[in-house]
C-alpha atoms as a PDB file:
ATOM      1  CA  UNK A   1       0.000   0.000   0.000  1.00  0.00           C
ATOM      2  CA  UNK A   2       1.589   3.295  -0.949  1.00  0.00           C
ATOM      3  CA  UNK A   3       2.033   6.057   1.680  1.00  0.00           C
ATOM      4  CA  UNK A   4       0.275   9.293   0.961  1.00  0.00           C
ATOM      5  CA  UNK A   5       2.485  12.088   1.351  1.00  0.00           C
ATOM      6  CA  UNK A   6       2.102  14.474   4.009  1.00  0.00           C
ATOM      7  CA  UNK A   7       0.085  11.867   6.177  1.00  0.00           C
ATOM      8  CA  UNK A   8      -3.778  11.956   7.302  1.00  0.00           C
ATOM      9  CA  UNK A   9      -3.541  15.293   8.450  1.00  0.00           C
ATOM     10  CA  UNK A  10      -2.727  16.264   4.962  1.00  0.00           C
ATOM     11  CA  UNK A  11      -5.202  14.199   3.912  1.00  0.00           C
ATOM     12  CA  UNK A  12      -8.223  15.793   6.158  1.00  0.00           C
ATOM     13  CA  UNK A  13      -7.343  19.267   5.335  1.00  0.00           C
ATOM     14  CA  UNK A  14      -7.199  18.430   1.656  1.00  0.00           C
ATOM     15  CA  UNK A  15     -10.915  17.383   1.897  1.00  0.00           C
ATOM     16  CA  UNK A  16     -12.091  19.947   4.171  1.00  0.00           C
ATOM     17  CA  UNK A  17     -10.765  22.642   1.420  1.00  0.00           C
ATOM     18  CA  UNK A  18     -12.617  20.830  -1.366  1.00  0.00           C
ATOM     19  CA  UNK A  19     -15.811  20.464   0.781  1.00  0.00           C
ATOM     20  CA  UNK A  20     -15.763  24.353   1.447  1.00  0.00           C
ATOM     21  CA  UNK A  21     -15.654  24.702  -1.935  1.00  0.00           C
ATOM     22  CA  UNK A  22     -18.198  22.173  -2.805  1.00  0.00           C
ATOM     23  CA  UNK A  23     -20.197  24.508  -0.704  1.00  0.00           C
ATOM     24  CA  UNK A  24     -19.298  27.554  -2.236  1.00  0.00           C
ATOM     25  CA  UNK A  25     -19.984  26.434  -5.827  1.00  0.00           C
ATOM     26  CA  UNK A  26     -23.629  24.425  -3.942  1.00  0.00           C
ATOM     27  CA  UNK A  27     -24.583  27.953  -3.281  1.00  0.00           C
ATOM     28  CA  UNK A  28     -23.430  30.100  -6.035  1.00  0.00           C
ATOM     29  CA  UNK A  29     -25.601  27.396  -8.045  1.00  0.00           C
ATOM     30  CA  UNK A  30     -28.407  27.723  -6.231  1.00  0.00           C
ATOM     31  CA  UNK A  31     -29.213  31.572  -7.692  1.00  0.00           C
ATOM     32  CA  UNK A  32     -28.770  30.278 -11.311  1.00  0.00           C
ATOM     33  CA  UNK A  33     -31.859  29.832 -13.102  1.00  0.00           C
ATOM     34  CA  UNK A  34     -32.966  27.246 -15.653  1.00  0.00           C
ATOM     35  CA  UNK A  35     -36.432  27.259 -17.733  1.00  0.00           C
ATOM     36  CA  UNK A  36     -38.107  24.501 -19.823  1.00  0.00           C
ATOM     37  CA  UNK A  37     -41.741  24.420 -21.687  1.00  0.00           C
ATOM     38  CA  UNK A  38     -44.490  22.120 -22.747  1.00  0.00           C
ATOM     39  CA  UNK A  39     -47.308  22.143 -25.134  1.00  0.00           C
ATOM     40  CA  UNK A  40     -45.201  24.129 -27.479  1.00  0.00           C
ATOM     41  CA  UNK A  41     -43.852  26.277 -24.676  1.00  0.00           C
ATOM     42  CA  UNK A  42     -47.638  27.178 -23.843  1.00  0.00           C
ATOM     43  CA  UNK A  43     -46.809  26.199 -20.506  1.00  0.00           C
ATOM     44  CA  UNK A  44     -43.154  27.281 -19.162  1.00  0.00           C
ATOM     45  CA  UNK A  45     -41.731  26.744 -15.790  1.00  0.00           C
ATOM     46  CA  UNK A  46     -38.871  28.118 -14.351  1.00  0.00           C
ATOM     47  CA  UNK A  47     -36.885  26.585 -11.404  1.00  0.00           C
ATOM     48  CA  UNK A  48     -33.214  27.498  -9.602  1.00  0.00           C
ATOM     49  CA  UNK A  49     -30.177  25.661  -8.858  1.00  0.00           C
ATOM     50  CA  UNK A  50     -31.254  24.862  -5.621  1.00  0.00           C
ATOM     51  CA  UNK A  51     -34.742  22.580  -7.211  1.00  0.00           C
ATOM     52  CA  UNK A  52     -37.030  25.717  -6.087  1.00  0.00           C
ATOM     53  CA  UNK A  53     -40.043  26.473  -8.173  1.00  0.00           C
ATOM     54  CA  UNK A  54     -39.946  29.957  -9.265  1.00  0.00           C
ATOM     55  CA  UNK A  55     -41.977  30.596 -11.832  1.00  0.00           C
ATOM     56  CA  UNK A  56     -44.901  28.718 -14.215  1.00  0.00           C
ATOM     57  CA  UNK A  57     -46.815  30.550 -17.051  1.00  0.00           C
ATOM     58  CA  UNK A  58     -49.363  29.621 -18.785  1.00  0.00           C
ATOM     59  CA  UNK A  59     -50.822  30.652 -21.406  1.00  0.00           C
ATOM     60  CA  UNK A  60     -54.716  31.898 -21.272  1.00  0.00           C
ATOM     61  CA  UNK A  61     -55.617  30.267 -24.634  1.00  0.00           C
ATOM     62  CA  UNK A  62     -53.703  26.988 -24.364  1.00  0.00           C
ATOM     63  CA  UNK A  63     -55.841  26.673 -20.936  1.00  0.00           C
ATOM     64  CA  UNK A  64     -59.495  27.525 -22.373  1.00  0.00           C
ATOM     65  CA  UNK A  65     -59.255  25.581 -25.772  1.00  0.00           C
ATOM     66  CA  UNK A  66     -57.027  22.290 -24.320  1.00  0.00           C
ATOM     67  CA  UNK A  67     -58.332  22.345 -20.364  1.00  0.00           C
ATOM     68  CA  UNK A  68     -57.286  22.263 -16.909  1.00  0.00           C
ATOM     69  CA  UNK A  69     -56.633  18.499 -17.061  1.00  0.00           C
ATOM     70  CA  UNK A  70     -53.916  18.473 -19.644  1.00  0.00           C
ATOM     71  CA  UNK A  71     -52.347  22.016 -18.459  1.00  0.00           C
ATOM     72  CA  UNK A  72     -51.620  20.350 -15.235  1.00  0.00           C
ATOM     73  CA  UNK A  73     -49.901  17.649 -16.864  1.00  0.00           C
ATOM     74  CA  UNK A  74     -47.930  20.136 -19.072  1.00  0.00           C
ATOM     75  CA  UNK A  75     -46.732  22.230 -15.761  1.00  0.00           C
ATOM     76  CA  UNK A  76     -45.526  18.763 -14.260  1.00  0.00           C
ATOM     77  CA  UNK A  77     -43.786  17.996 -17.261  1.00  0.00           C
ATOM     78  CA  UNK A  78     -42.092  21.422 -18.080  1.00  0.00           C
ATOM     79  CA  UNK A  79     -41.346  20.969 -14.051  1.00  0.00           C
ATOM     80  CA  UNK A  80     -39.824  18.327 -14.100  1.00  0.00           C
ATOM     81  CA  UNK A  81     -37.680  18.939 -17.524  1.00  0.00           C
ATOM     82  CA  UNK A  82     -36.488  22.383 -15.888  1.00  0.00           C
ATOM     83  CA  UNK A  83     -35.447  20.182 -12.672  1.00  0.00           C
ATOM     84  CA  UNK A  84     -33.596  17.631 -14.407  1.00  0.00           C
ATOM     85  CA  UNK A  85     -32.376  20.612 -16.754  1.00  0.00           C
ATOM     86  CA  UNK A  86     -31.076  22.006 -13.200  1.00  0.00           C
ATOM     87  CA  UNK A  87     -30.272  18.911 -11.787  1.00  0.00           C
ATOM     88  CA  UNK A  88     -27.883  18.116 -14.572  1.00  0.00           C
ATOM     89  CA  UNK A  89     -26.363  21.558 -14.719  1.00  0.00           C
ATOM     90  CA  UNK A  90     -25.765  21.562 -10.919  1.00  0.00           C
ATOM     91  CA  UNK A  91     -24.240  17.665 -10.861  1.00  0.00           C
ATOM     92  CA  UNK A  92     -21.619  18.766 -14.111  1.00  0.00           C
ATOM     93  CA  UNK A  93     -20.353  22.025 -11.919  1.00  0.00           C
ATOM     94  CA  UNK A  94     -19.741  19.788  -8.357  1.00  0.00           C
ATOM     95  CA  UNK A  95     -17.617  17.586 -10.468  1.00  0.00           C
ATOM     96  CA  UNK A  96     -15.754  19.945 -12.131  1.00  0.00           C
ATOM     97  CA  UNK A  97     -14.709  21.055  -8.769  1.00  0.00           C
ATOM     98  CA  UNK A  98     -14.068  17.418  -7.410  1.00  0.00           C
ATOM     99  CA  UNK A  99     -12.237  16.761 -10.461  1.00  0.00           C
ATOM    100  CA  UNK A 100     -14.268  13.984 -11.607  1.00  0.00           C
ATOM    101  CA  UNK A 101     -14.265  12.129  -8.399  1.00  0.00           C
ATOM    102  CA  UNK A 102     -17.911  11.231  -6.902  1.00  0.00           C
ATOM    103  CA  UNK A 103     -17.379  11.258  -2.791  1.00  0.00           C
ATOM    104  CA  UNK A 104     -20.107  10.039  -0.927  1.00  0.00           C
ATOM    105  CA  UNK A 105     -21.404  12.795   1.101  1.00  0.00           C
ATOM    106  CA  UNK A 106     -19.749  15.715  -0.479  1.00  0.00           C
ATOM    107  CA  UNK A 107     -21.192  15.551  -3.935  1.00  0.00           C
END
């Protein structure tokens, strides 16, 4: 088994540093905003970094001529594409800053 250099001590600090900024990028991230439609972008939601709803629009047409049933369905779709949109966005940064490396309870 090869020694790591500078010993566990090293080792700690090394991963407290990259936690903090783990952090630090987490929350920068979480003001960023991401937006995704349905129905032809009749329907657009708009969530953050952090997976907070911020926004849905919808518009007045779309609702009278296809009804409340399939709007709903539309703002749970365009939700959950501007999530995953998010999601995705938010996973790619963390590892940029981890290098590539997935750790368990930082990432």
């Amino acid at each position: 088994m090869a020694k790591f250099r500078g010993g566990m001590a090293e080792l700690m600090r090394q991963a407290s540093r990259m936690q903090r900024k783990i952090e630090k990028r987490r929350k920068e991230l979480e003001t960023e905003e991401f937006e995704a439609g349905a129905g032809n972008d009749k329907v657009m939601v708009k969530v953050n970094g952090g997976a907070e709803l911020l926004a849905v629009t919808i518009d007045k047409e779309f609702l009278e001529s296809e009804g409340l049933e399939m709007v709903q369905d539309m703002v749970v779709a365009a939700t959950n594409a501007a999530l995953k949109q998010a999601r995705e966005h938010v996973d790619g940064e963390l590892e940029s800053v981890t290098g590539g490396l997935k750790i368990p309870g930082l990432t």
